[in-house]
Protein backbone atom coordinates (compact mmCIF):
# COMPACT_ATOMS: atom_id res chain seq x y z
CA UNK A 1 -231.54 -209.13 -7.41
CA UNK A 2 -232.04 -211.40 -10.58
CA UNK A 3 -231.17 -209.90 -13.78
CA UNK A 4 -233.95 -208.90 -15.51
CA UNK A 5 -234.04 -208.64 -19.73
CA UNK A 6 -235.67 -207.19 -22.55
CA UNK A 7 -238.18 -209.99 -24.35
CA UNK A 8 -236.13 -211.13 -27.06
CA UNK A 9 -233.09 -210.24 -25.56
CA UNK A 10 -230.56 -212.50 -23.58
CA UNK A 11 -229.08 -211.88 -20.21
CA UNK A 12 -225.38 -211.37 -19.76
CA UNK A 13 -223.68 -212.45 -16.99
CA UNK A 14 -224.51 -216.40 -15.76
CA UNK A 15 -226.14 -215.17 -12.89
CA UNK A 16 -229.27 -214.41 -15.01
CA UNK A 17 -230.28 -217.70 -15.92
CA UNK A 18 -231.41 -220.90 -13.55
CA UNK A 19 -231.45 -224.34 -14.51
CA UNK A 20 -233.64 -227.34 -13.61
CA UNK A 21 -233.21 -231.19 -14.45
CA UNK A 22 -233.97 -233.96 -13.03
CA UNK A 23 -232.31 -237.74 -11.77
CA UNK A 24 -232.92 -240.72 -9.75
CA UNK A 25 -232.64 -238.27 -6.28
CA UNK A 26 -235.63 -236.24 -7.75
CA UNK A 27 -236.15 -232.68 -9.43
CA UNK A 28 -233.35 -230.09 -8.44
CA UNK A 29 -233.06 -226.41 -9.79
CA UNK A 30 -230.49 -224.07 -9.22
CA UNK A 31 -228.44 -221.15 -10.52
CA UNK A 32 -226.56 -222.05 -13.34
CA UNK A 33 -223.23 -221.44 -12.08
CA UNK A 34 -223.82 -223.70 -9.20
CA UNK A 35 -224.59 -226.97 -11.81
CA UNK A 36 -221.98 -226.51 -13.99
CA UNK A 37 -220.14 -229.77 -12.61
CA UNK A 38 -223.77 -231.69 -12.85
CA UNK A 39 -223.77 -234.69 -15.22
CA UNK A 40 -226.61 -233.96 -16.91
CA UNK A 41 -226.04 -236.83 -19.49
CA UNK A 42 -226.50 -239.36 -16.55
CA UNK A 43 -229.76 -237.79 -15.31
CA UNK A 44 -233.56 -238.15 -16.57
CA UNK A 45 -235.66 -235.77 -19.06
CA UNK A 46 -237.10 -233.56 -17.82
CA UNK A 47 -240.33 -233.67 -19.89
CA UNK A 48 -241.49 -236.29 -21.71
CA UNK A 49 -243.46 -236.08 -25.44
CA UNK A 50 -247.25 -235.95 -26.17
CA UNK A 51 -248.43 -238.68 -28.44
CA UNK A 52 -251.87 -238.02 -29.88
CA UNK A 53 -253.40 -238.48 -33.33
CA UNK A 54 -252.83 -236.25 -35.87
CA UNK A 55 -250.11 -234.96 -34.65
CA UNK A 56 -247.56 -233.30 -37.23
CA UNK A 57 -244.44 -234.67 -35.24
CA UNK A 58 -243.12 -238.53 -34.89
CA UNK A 59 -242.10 -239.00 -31.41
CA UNK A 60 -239.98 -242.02 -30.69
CA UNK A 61 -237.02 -243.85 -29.39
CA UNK A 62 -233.66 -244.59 -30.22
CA UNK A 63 -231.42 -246.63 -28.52
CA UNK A 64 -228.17 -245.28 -28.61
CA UNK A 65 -224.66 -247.14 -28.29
CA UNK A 66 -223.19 -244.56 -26.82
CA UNK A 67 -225.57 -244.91 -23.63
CA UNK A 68 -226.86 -248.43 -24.16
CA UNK A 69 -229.94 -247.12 -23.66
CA UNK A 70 -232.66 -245.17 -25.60
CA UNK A 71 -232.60 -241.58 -26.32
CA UNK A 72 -236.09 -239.89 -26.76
CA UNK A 73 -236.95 -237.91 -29.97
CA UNK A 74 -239.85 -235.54 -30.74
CA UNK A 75 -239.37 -235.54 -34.53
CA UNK A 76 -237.45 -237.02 -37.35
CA UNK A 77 -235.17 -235.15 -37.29
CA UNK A 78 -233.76 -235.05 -33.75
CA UNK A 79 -234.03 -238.89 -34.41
CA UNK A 80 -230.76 -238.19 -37.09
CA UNK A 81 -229.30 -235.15 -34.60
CA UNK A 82 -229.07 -238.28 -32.16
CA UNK A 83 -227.96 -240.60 -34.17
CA UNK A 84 -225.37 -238.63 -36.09
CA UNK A 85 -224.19 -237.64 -32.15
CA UNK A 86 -224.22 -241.39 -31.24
CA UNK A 87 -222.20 -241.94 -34.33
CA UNK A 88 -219.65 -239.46 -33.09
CA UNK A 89 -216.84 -241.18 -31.23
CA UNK A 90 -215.62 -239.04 -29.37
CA UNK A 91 -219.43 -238.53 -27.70
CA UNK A 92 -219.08 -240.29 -24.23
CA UNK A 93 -222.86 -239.46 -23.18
CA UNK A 94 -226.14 -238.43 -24.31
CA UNK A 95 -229.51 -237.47 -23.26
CA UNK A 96 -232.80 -235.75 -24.62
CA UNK A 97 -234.65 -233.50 -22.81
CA UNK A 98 -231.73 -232.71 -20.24
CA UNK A 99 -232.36 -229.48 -18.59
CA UNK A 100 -234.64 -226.26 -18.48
CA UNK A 101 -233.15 -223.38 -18.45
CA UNK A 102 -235.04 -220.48 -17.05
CA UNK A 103 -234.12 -216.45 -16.91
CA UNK A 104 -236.63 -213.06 -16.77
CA UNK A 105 -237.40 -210.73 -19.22
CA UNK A 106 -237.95 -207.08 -18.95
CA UNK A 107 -241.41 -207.51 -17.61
CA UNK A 108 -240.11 -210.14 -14.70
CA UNK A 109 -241.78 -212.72 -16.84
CA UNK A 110 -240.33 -216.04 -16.38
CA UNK A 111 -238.92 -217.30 -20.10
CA UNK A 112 -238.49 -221.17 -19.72
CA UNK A 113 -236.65 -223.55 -22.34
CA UNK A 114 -235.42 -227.19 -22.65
CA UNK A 115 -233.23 -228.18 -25.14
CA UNK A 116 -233.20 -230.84 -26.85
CA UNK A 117 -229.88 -232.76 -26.35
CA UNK A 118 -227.16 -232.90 -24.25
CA UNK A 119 -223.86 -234.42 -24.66
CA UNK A 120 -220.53 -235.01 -22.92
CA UNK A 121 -217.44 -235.51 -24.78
CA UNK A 122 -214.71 -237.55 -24.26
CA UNK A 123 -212.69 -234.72 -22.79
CA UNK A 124 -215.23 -233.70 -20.25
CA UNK A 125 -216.60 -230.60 -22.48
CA UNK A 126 -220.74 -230.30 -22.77
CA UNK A 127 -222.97 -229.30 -25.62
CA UNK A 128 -226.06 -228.69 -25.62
CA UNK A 129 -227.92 -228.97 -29.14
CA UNK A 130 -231.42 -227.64 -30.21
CA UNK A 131 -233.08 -228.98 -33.61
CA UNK A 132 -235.31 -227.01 -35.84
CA UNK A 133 -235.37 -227.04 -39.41
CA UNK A 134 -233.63 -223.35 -40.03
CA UNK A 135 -236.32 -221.78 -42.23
CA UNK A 136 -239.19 -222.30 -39.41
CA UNK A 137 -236.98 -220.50 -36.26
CA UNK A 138 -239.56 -217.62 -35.69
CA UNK A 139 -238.72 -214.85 -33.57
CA UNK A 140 -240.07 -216.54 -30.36
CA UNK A 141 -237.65 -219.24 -30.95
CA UNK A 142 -234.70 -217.54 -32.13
CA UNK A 143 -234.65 -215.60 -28.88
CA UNK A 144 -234.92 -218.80 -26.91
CA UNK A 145 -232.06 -220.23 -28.95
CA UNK A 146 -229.77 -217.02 -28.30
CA UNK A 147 -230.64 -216.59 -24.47
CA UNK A 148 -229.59 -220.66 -24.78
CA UNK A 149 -226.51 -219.90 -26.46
CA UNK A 150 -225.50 -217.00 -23.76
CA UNK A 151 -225.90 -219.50 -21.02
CA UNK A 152 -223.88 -222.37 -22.37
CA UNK A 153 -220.90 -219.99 -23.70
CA UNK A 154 -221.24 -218.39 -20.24
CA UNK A 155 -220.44 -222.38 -18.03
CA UNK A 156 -218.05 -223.21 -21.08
CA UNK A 157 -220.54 -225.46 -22.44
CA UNK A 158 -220.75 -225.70 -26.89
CA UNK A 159 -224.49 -224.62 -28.32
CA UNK A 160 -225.53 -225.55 -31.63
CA UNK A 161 -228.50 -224.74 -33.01
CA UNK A 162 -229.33 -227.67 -36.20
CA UNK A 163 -231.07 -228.15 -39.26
CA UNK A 164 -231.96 -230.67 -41.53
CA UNK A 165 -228.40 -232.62 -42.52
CA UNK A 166 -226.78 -233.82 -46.15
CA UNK A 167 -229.39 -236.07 -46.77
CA UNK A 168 -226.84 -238.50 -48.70
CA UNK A 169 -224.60 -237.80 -45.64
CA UNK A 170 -227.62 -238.98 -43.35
CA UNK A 171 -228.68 -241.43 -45.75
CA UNK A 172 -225.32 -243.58 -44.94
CA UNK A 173 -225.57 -243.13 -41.11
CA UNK A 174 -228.78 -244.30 -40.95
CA UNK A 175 -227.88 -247.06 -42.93
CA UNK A 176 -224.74 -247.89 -40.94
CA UNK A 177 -226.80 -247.45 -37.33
CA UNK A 178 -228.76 -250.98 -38.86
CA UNK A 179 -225.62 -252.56 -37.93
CA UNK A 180 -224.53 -250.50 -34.35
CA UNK A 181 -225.35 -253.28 -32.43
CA UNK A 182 -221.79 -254.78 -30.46
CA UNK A 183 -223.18 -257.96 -31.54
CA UNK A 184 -222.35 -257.65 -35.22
CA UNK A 185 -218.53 -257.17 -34.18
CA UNK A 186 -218.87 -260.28 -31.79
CA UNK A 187 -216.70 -262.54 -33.58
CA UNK A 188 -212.68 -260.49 -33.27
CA UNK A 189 -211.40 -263.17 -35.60
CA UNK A 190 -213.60 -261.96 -38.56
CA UNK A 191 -212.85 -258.17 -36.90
CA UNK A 192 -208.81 -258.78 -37.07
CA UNK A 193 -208.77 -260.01 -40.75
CA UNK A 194 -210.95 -257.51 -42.09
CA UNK A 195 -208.62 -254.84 -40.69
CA UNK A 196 -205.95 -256.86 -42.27
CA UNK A 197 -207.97 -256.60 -45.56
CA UNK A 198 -208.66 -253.00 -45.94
CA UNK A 199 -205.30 -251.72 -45.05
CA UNK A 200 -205.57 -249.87 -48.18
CA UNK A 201 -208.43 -248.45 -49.96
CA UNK A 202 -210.28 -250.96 -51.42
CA UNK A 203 -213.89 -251.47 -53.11
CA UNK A 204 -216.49 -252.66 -50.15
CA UNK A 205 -217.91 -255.68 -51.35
CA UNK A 206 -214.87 -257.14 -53.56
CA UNK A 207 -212.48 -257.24 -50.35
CA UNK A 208 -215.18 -258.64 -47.83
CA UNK A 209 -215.94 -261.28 -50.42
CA UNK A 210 -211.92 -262.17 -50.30
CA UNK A 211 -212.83 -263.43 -46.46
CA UNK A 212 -216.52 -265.21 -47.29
CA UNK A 213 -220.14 -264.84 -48.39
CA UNK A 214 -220.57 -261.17 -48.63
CA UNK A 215 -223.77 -261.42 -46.45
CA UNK A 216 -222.14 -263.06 -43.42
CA UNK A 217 -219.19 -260.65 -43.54
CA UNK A 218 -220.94 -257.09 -44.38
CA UNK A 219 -222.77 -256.61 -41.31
CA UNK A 220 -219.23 -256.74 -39.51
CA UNK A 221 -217.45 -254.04 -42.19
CA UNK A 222 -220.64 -252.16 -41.73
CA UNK A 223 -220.59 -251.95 -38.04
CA UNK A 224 -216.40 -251.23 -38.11
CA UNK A 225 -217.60 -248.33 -40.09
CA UNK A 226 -220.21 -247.28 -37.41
CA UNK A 227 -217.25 -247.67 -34.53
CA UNK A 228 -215.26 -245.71 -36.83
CA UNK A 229 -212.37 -248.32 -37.17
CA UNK A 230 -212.67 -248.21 -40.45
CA UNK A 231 -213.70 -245.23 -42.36
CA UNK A 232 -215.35 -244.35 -45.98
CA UNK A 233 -216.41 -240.94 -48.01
CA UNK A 234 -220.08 -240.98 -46.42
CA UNK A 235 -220.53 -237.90 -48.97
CA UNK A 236 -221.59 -240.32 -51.63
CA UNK A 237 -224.19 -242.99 -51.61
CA UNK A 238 -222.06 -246.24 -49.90
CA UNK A 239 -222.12 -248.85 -52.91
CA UNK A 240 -221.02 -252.01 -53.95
CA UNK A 241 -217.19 -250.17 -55.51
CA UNK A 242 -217.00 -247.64 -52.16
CA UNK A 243 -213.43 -247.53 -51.23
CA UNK A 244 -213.31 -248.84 -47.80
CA UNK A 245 -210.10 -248.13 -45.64
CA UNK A 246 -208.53 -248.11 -41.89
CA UNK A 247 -208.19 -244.59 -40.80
CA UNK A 248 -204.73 -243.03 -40.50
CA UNK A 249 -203.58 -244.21 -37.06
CA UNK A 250 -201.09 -241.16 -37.33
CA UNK A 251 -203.54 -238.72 -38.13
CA UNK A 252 -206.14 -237.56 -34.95
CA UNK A 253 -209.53 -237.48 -36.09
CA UNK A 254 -211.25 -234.21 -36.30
CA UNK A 255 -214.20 -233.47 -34.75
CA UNK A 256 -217.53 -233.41 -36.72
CA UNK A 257 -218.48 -229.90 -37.43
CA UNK A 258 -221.58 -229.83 -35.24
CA UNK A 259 -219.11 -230.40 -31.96
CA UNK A 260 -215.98 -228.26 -33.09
């Protein structure tokens, strides 16, 4: 017998909650516990976005490094949620739309919901990420979200539930995914020396001017800082005197807060 919920409320065991998706075989639904090993980032979305006019939202595509392909968006801001993911290194693959996830409530009504991201990490972990600007989760939503969590944390997968970022923070990503593109670090000569250059901490456009014209050689400091080979305080607006530096081989990276 399926387990059967309050509205509102989330069910408790894994057995409680189905999940569909979709790939180049076709549609497939199943419990959750049987999927667990499925690579959703590989597969298809499972719905697509309405474009009409008028509409409030700005649905769109990105095309991510991570997958060299594009990654679908239904507003501005999962645009950043998916960039800032395909910024992350340690993010191996990505996909919008990935999965419904379906479970009853008290009523036997079927409660249906498909986030908005999934993505696999280097070490084989999942996470599955909704957006939604924090002060407009209504109580419709927040249940979603929290029947959502309860699956993921029940197949050992991360849920995050995100708002609107830093907006200086997002500000320098965006700015950095202009130059994300392998082709900007085409050229490993140019790559090698400016590694060579910023072995310490040293203001952005000063030390790429040491190897050329500043506008020839940005695009390929700005797109080490993408790949994270080199690494800057993105906390403040990049500039002209940012100290640019290699990362500390000898320290591991942390992971971003969003995928901790």
């Amino acid at each position: 017998m399926r387990l059967r919920v309050r509205e509102g409320a989330t069910p408790s065991r894994v057995d409680g909650f189905e999940v569909g998706w979709r790939d180049d075989k076709g549609e497939h639904r199943r419990p959750l516990a049987d999927a667990v090993s499925v690579e959703f980032e590989t597969g298809l979305p499972v719905r697509g976005f309405p474009s009409y006019r008028g509409q409030r939202h700005f649905p769109g595509l990105y095309w991510a490094v991570t997958t060299g392909g594009h990654v679908g968006f239904e507003s501005w801001l999962e645009r950043d949620h998916a960039m800032l993911l395909d910024f992350t290194p340690q993010v191996t693959g990505l996909l919008s739309q990935p999965l419904w996830l379906f479970w009853e409530d008290e009523r036997g009504k079927r409660i249906s919901h498909a986030p908005d991201y999934f993505a696999r990490f280097e070490d084989g972990r999942g996470l599955v990420v909704d957006c939604r600007p924090l002060d407009r989760i209504d109580a419709r939503s927040a249940a979603k979200f929290a029947a959502a969590r309860t699956a993921c944390e029940a197949v050992g997968w991360g849920y995050r539930v995100v708002g609107e970022v830093d907006p200086v923070r997002m500000a320098n990503v965006r700015w950095l995914a202009g130059y994300r593109h392998p082709r900007h670090g085409a050229d490993e000569g140019v790559v090698t020396r400016l590694s060579a250059l910023f072995s310490v901490p040293s203001p952005l456009v000063v030390q790429a001017a040491l190897l050329g014209d500043p506008i020839a050689v940005l695009p390929t400091v700005f797109h080490l800082l993408w790949l994270g080979r080199l690494t800057a305080d993105l906390s403040r607006p990049l500039s002209d005197a940012t100290l640019v530096s290699r990362p500390d081989s000898s320290r591991k990276a942390p992971l971003p807060r969003l995928l901790q």
